[in-house]
N, C-alpha and C. Protein backbone atom coordinates (compact mmCIF):
# COMPACT_ATOMS: atom_id res chain seq x y z
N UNK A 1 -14.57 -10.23 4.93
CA UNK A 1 -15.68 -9.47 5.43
C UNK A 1 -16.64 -9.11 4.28
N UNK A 2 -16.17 -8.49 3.10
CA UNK A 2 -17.22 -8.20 1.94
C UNK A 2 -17.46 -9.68 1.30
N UNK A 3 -16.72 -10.74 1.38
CA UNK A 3 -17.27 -11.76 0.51
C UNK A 3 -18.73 -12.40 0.39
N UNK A 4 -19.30 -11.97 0.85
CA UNK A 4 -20.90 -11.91 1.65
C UNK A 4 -21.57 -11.12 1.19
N UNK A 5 -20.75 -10.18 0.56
CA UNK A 5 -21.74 -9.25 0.23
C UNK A 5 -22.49 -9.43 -1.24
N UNK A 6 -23.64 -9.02 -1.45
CA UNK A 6 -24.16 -9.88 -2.70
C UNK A 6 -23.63 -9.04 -3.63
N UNK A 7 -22.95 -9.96 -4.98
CA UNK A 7 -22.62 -9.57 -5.79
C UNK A 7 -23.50 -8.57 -7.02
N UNK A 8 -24.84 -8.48 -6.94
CA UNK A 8 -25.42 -7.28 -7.64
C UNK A 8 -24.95 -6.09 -7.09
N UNK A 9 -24.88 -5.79 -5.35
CA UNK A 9 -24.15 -4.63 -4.71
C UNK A 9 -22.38 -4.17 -5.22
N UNK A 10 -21.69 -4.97 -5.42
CA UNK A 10 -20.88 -4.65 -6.50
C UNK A 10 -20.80 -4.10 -8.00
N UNK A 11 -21.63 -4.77 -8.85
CA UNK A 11 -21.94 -4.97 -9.85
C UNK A 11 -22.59 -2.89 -9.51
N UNK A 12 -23.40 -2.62 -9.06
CA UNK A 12 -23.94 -1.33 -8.97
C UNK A 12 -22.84 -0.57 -8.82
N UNK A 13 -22.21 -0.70 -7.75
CA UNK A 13 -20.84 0.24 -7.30
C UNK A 13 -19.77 0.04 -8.71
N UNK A 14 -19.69 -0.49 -9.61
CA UNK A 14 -18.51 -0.54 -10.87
C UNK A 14 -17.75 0.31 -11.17
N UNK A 15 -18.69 1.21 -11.21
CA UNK A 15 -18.17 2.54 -12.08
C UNK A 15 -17.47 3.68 -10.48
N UNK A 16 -17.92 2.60 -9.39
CA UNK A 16 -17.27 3.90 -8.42
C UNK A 16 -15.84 3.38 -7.71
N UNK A 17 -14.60 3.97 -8.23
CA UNK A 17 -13.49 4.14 -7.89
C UNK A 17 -12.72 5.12 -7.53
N UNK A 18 -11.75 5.33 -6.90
CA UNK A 18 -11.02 6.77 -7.33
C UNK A 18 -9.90 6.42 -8.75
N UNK A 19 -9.30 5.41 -8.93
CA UNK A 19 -8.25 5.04 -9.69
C UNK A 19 -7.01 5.30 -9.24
N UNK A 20 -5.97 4.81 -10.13
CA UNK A 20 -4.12 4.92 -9.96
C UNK A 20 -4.08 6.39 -10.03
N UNK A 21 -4.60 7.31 -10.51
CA UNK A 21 -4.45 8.91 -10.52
C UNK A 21 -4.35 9.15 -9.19
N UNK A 22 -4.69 8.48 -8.27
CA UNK A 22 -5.34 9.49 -6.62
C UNK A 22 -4.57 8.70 -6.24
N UNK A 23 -3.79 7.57 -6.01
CA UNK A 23 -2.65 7.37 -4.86
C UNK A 23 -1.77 8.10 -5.02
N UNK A 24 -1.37 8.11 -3.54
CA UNK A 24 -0.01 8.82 -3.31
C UNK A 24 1.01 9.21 -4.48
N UNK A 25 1.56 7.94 -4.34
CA UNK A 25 2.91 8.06 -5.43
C UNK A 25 2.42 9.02 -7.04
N UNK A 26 1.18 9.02 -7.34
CA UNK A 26 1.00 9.48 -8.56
C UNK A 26 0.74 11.23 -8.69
N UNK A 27 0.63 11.44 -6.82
CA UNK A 27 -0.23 12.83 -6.90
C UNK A 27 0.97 13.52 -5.96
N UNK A 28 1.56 12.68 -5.26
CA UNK A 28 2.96 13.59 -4.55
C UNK A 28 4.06 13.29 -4.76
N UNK A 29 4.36 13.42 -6.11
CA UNK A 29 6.13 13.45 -6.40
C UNK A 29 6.37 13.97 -7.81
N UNK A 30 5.62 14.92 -7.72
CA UNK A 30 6.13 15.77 -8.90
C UNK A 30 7.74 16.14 -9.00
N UNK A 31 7.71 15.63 -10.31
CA UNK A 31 9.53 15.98 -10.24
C UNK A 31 10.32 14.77 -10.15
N UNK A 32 9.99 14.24 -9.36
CA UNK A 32 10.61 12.70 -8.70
C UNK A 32 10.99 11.39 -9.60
N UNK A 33 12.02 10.98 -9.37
CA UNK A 33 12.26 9.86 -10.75
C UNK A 33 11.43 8.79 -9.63
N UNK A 34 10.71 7.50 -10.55
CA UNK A 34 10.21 6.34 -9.94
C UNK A 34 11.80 5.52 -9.93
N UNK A 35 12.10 5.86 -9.09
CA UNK A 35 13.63 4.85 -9.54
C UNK A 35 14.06 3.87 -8.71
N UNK A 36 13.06 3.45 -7.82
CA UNK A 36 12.99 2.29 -6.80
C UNK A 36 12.75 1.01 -7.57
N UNK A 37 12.91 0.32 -8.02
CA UNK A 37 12.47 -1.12 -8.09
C UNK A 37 12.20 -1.90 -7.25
N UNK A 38 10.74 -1.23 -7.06
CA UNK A 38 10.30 -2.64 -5.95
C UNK A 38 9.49 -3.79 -6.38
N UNK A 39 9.66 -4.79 -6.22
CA UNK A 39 9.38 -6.41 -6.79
C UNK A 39 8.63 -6.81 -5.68
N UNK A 40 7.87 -8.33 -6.12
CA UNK A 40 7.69 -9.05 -4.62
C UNK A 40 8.06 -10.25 -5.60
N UNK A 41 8.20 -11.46 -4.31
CA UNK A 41 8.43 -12.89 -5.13
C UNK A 41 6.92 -13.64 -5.35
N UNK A 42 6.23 -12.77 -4.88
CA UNK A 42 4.61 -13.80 -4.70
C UNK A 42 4.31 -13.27 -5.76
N UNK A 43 3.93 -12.10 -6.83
CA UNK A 43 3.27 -12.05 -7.78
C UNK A 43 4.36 -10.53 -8.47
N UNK A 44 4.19 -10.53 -9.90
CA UNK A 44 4.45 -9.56 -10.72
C UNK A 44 4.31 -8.51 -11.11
N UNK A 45 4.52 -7.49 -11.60
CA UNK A 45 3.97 -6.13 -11.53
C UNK A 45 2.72 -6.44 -12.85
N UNK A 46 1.81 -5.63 -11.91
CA UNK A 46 0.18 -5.82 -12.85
C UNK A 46 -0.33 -7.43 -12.85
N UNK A 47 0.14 -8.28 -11.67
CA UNK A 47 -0.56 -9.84 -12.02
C UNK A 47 -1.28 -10.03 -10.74
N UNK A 48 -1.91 -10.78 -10.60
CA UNK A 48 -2.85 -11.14 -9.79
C UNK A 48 -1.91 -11.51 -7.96
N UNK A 49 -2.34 -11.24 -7.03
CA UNK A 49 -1.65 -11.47 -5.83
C UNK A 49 -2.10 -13.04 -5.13
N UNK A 50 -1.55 -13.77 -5.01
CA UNK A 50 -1.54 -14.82 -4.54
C UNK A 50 -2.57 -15.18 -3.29
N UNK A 51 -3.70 -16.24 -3.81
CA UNK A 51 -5.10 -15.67 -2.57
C UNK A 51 -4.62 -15.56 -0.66
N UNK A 52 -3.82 -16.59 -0.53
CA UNK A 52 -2.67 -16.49 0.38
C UNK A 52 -2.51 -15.32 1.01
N UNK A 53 -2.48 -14.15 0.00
CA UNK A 53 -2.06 -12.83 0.77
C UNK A 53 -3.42 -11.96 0.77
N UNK A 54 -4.92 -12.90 0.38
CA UNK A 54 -5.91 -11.83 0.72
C UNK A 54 -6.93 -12.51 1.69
N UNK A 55 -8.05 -11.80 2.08
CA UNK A 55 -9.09 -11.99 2.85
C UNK A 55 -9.48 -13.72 2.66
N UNK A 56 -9.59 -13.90 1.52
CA UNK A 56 -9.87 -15.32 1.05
C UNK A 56 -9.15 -16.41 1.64
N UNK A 57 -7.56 -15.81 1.60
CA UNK A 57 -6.49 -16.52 2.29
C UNK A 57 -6.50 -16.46 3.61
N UNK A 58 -4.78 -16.75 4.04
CA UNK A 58 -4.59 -16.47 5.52
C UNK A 58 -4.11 -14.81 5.84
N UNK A 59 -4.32 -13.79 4.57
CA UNK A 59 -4.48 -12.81 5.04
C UNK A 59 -3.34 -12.04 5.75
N UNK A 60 -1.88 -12.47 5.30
CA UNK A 60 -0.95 -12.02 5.74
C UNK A 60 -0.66 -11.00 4.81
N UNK A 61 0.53 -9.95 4.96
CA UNK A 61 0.70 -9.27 3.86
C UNK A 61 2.13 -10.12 3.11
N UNK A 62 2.65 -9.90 1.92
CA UNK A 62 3.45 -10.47 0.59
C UNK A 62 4.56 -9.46 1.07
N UNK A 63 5.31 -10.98 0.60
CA UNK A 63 6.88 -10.38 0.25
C UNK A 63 6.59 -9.20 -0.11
N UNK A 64 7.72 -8.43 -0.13
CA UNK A 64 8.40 -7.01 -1.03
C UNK A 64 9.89 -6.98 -0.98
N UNK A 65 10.40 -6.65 -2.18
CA UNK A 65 11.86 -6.64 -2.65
C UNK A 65 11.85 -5.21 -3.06
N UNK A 66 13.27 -4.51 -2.58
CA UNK A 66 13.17 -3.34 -3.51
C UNK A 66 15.32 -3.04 -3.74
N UNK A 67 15.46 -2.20 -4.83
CA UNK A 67 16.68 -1.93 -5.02
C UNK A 67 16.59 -0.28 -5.67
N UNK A 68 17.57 0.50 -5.29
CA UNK A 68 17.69 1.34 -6.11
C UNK A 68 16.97 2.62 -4.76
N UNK A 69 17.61 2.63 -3.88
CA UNK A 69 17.05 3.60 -2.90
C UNK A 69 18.57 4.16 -2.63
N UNK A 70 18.58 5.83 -3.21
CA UNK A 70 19.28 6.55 -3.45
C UNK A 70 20.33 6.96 -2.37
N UNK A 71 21.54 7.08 -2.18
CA UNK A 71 22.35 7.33 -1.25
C UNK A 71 21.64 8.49 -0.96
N UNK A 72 22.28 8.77 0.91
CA UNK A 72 21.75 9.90 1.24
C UNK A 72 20.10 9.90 1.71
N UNK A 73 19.60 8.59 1.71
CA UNK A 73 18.22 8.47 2.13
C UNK A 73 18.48 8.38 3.40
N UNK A 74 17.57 8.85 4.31
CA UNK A 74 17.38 8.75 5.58
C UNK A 74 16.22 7.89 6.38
N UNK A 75 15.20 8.03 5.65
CA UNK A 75 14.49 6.43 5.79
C UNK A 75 13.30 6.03 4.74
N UNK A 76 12.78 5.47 4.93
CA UNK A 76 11.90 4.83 3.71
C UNK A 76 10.73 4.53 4.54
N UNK A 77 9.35 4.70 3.48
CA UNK A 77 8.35 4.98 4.23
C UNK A 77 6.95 3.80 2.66
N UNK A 78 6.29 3.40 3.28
CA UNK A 78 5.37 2.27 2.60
C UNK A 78 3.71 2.77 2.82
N UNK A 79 3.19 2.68 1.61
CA UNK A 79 1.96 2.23 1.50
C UNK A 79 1.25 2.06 0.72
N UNK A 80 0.13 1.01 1.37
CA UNK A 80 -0.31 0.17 0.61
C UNK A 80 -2.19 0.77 0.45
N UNK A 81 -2.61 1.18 -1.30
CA UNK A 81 -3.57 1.21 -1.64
C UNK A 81 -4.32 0.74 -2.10
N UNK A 82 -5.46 0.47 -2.36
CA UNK A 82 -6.25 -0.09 -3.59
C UNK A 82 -7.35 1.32 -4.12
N UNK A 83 -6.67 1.00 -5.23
CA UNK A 83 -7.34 2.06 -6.44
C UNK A 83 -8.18 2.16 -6.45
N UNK A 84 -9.25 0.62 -6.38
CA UNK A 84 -10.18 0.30 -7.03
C UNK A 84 -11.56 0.45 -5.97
N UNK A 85 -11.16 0.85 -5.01
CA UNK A 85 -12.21 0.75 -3.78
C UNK A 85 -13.34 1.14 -4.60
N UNK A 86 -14.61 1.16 -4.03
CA UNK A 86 -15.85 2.02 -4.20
C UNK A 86 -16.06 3.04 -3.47
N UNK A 87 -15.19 3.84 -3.08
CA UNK A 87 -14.52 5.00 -2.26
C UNK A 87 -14.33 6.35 -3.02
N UNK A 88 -14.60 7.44 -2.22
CA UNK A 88 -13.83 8.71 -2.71
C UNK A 88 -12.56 8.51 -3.25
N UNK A 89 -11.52 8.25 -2.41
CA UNK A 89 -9.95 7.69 -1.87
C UNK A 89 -9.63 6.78 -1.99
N UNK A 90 -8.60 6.31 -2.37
CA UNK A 90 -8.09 4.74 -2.39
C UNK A 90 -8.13 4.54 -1.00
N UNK A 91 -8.86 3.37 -0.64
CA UNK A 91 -8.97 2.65 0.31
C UNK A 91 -6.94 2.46 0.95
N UNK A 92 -6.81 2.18 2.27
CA UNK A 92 -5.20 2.23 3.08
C UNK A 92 -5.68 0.72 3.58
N UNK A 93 -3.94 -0.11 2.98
CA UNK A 93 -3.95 -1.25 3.56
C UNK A 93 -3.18 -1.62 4.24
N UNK A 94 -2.18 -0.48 4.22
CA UNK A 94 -0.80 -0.84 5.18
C UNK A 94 -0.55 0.40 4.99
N UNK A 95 0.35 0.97 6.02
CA UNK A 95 1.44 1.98 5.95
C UNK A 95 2.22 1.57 7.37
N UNK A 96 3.34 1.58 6.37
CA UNK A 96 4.40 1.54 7.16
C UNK A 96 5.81 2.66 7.45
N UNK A 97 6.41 3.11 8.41
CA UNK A 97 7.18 4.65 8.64
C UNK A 97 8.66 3.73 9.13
N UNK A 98 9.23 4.95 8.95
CA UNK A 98 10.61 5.07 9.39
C UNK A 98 11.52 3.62 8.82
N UNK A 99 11.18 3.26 8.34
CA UNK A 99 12.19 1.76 7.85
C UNK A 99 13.68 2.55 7.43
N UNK A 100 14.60 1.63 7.68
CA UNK A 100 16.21 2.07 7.73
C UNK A 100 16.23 1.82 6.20
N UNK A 101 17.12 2.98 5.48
CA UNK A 101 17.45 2.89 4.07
C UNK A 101 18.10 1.45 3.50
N UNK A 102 18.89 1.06 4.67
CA UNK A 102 19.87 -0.11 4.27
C UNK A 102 18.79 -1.57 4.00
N UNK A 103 17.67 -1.31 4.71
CA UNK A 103 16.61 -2.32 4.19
C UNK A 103 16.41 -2.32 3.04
N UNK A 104 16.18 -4.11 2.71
CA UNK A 104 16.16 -4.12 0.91
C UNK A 104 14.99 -5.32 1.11
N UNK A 105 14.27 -5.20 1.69
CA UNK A 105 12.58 -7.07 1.81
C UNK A 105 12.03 -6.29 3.00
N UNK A 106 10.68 -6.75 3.16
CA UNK A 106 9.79 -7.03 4.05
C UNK A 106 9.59 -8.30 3.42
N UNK A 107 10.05 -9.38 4.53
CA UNK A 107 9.53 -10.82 4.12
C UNK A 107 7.73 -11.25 4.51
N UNK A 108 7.21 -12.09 3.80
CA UNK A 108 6.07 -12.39 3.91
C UNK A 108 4.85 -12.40 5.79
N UNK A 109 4.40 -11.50 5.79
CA UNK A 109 3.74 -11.07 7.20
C UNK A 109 3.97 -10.70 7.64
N UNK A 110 5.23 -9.59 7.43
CA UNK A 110 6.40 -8.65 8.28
C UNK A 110 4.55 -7.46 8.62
N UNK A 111 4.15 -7.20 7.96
CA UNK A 111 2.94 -6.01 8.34
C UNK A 111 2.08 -6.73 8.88
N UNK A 112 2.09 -6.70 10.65
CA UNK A 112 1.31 -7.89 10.87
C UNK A 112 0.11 -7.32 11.39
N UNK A 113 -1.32 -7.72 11.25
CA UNK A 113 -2.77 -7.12 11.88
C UNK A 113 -2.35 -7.12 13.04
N UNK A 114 -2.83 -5.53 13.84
CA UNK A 114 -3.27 -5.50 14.84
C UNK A 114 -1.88 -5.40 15.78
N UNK A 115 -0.62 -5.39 14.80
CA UNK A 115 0.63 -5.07 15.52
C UNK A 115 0.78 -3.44 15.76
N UNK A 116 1.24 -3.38 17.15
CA UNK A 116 1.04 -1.92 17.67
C UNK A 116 2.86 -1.47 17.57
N UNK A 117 3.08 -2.35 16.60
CA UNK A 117 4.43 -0.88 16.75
C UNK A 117 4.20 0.02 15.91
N UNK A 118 5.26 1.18 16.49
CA UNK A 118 5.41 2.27 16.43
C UNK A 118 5.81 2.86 14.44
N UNK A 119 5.96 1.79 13.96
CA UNK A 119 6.40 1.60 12.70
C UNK A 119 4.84 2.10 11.73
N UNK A 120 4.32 0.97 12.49
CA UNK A 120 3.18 0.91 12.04
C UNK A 120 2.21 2.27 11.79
N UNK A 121 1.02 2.87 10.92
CA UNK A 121 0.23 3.78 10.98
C UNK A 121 -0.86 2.81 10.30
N UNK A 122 -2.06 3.65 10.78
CA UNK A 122 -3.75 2.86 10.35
C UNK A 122 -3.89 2.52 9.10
N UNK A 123 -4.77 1.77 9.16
CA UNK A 123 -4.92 1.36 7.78
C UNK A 123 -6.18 2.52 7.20
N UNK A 124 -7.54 1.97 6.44
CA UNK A 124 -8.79 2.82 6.59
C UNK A 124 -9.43 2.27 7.34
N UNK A 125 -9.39 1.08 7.73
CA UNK A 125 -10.50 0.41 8.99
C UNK A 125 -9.56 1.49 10.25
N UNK A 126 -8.62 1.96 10.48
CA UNK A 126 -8.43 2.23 11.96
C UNK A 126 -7.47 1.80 12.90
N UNK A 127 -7.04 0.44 11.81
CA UNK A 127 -6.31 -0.47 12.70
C UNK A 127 -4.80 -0.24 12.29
N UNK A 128 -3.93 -0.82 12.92
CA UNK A 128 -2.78 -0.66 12.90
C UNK A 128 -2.29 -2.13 11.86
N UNK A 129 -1.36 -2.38 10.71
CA UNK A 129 -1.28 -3.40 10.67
C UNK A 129 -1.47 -3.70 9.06
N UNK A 130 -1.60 -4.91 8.70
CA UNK A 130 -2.23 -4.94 7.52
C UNK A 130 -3.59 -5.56 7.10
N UNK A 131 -4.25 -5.07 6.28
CA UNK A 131 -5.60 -5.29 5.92
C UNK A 131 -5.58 -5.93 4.58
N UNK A 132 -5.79 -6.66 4.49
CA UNK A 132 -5.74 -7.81 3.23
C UNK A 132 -6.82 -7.84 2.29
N UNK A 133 -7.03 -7.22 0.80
CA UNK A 133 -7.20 -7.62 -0.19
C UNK A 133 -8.31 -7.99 0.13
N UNK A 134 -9.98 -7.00 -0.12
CA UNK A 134 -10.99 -8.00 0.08
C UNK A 134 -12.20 -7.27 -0.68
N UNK A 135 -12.18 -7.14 -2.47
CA UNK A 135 -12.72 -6.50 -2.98
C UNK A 135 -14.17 -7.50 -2.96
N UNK A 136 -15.59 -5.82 -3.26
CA UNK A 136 -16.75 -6.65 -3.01
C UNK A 136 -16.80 -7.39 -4.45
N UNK A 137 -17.63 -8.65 -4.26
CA UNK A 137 -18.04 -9.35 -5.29
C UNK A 137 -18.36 -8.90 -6.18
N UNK A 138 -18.27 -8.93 -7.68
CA UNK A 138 -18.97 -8.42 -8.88
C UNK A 138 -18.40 -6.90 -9.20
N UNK A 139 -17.37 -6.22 -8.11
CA UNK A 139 -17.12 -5.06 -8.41
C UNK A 139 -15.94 -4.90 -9.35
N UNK A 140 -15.49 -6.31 -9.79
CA UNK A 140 -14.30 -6.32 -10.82
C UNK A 140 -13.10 -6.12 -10.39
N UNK A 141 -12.12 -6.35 -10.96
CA UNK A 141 -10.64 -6.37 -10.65
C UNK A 141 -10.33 -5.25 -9.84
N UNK A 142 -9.39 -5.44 -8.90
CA UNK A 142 -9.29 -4.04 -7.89
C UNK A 142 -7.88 -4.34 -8.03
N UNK A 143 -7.22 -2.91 -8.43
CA UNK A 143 -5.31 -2.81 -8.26
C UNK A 143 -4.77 -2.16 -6.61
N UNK A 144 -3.83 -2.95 -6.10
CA UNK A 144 -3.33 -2.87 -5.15
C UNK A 144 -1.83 -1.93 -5.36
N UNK A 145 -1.71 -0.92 -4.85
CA UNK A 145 -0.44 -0.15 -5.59
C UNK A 145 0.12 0.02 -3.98
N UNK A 146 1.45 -1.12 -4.23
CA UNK A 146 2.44 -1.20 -2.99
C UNK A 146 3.49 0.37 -3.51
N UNK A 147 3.36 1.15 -2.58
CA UNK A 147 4.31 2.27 -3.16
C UNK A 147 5.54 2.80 -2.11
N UNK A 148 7.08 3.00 -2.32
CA UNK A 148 7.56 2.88 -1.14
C UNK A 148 8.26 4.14 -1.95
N UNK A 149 8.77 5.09 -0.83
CA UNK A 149 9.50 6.11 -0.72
C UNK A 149 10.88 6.16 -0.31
N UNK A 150 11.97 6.62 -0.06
CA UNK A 150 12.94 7.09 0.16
C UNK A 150 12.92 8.51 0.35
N UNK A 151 13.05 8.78 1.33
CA UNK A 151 13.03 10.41 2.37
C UNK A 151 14.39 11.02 2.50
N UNK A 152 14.16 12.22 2.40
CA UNK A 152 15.87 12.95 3.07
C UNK A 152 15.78 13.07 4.25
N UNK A 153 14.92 12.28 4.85
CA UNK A 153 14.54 12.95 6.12
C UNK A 153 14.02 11.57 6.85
N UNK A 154 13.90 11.57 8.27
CA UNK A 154 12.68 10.71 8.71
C UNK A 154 12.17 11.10 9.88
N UNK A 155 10.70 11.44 9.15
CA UNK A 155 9.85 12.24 10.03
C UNK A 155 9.39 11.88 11.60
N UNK A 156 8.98 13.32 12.09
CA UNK A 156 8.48 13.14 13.16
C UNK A 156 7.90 12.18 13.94
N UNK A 157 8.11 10.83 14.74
CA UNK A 157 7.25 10.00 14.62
C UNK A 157 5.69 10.35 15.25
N UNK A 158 5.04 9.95 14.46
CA UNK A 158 3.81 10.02 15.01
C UNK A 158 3.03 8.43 15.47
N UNK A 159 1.92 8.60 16.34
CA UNK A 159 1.61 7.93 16.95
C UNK A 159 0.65 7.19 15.60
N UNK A 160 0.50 6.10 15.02
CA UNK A 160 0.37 5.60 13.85
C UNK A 160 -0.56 6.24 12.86
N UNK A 161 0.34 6.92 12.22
CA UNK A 161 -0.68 7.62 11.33
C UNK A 161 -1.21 7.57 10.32
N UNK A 162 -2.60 7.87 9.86
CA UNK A 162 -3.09 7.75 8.49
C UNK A 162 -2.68 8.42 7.60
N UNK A 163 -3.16 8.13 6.46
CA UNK A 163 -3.51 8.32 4.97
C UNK A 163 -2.91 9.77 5.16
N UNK A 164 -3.41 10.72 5.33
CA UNK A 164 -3.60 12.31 5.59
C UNK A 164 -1.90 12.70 6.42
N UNK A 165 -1.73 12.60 7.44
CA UNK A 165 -0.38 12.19 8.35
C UNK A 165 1.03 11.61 7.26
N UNK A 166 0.63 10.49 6.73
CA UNK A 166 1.44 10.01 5.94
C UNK A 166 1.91 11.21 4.70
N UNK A 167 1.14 11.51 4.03
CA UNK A 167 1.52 12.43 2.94
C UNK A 167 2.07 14.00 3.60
N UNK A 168 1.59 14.17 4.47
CA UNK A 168 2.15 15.52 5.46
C UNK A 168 3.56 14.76 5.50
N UNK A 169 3.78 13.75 5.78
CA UNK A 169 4.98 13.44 6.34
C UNK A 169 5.98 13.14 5.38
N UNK A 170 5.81 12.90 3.99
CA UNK A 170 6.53 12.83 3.36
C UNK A 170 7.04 13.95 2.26
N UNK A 171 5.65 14.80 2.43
CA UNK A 171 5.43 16.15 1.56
C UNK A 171 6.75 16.96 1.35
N UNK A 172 7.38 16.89 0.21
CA UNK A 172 8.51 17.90 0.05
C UNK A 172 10.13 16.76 0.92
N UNK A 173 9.89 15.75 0.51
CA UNK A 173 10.98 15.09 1.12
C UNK A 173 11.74 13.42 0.35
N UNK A 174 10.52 13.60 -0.56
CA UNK A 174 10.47 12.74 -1.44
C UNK A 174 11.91 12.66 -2.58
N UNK A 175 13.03 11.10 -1.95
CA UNK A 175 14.22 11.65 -2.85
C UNK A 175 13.86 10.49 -4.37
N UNK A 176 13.24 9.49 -3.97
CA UNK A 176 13.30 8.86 -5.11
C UNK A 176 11.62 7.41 -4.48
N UNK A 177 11.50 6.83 -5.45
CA UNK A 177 10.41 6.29 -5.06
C UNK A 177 9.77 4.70 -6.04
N UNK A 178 9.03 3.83 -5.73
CA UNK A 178 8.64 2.94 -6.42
C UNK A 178 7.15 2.13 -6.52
N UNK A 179 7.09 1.68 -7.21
CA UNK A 179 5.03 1.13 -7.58
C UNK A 179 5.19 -0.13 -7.64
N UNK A 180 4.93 -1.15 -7.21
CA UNK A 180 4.56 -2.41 -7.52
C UNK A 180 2.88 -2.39 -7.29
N UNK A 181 2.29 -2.84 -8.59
CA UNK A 181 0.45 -2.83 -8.38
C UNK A 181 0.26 -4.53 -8.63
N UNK A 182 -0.18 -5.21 -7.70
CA UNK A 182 -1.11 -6.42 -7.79
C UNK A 182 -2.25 -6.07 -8.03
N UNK A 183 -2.90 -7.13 -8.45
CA UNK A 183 -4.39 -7.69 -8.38
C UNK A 183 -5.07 -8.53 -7.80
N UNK A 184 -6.30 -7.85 -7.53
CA UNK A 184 -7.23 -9.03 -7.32
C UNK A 184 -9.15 -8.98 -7.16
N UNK A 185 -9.23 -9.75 -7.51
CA UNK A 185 -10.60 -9.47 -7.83
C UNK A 185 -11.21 -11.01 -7.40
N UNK A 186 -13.18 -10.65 -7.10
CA UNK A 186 -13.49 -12.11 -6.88
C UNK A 186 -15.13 -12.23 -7.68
């Protein structure tokens, strides 16, 4: 959708991000060890995401691997930012709720657009699902920070909730947690 957009309109917006300071994982877990290791097999922590998994591509969402989700978790909770938006807020590309602790992958397109389960909460477009990687032209490298939780708890379900919902929901429940950041830029 932004690839269209003319790259001087990027190039202006540069300097406007929120950054890795304002996602989730960095601003709600004080206290909290990062002690999740979450991996994917499509790209590395801090390397570029495979075009495959963005707007450019077919726009599915990427593997995720994780280990190290603490006994005593009750469920595990996902989402997906980009830092780099030209946004107040990191732009929401996925969130995903209630996943069973004993889960260790979301295999490749498991977050599927426009899928209405109950798992699922909005992205920032509104939609349920995943939103794929589609920084404007000329606005420079944009970091994608996949961040997954482990809960003592698993919250209320709500009817798919955002950005705002999500952090209510994990607020004060947070047992342990992890960052995988891709890239991508065009």
């Amino acid at each position: 959708m932004l690839e269209k957009l003319p790259p001087a309109i990027g190039r202006t917006l540069r300097r406007v991000r929120p950054g890795l300071d304002r996602v989730v994982a960095r601003r709600k877990t004080t206290g909290v060890p990062p002690s999740i290791l979450l991996e994917s097999p499509a790209f590395a922590n801090h390397q570029d995401i495979p075009t495959l998994y963005t707007a450019d591509g077919e726009g599915m969402s990427p593997p995720l691997t994780w280990v190290g989700v603490p006994d005593g978790a009750r469920s595990l909770a996902l989402i997906v930012e980009d830092a780099d938006s030209p946004t107040h807020s990191p732009l929401v590309h996925a969130i995903v709720m209630h996943l069973p602790p004993v889960l260790m992958r979301l295999e490749a397109g498991a977050i599927a657009d426009g899928d209405h389960s109950p798992l699922l909460g909005r992205n920032s477009f509104m939609k349920t699902g995943w939103l794929p990687p589609d920084p404007p032209p000329g606005h420079g490298t944009h970091r994608y920070a996949f961040q997954l939780f482990a809960l003592d708890h698993d919250p209320e379900r709500a009817v798919h909730p955002g950005r705002t919902a999500f952090i209510r929901a994990i607020h004060g429940h947070v047992m342990a947690y992890g960052v995988l950041v891709g890239t991508y830029s065009r």
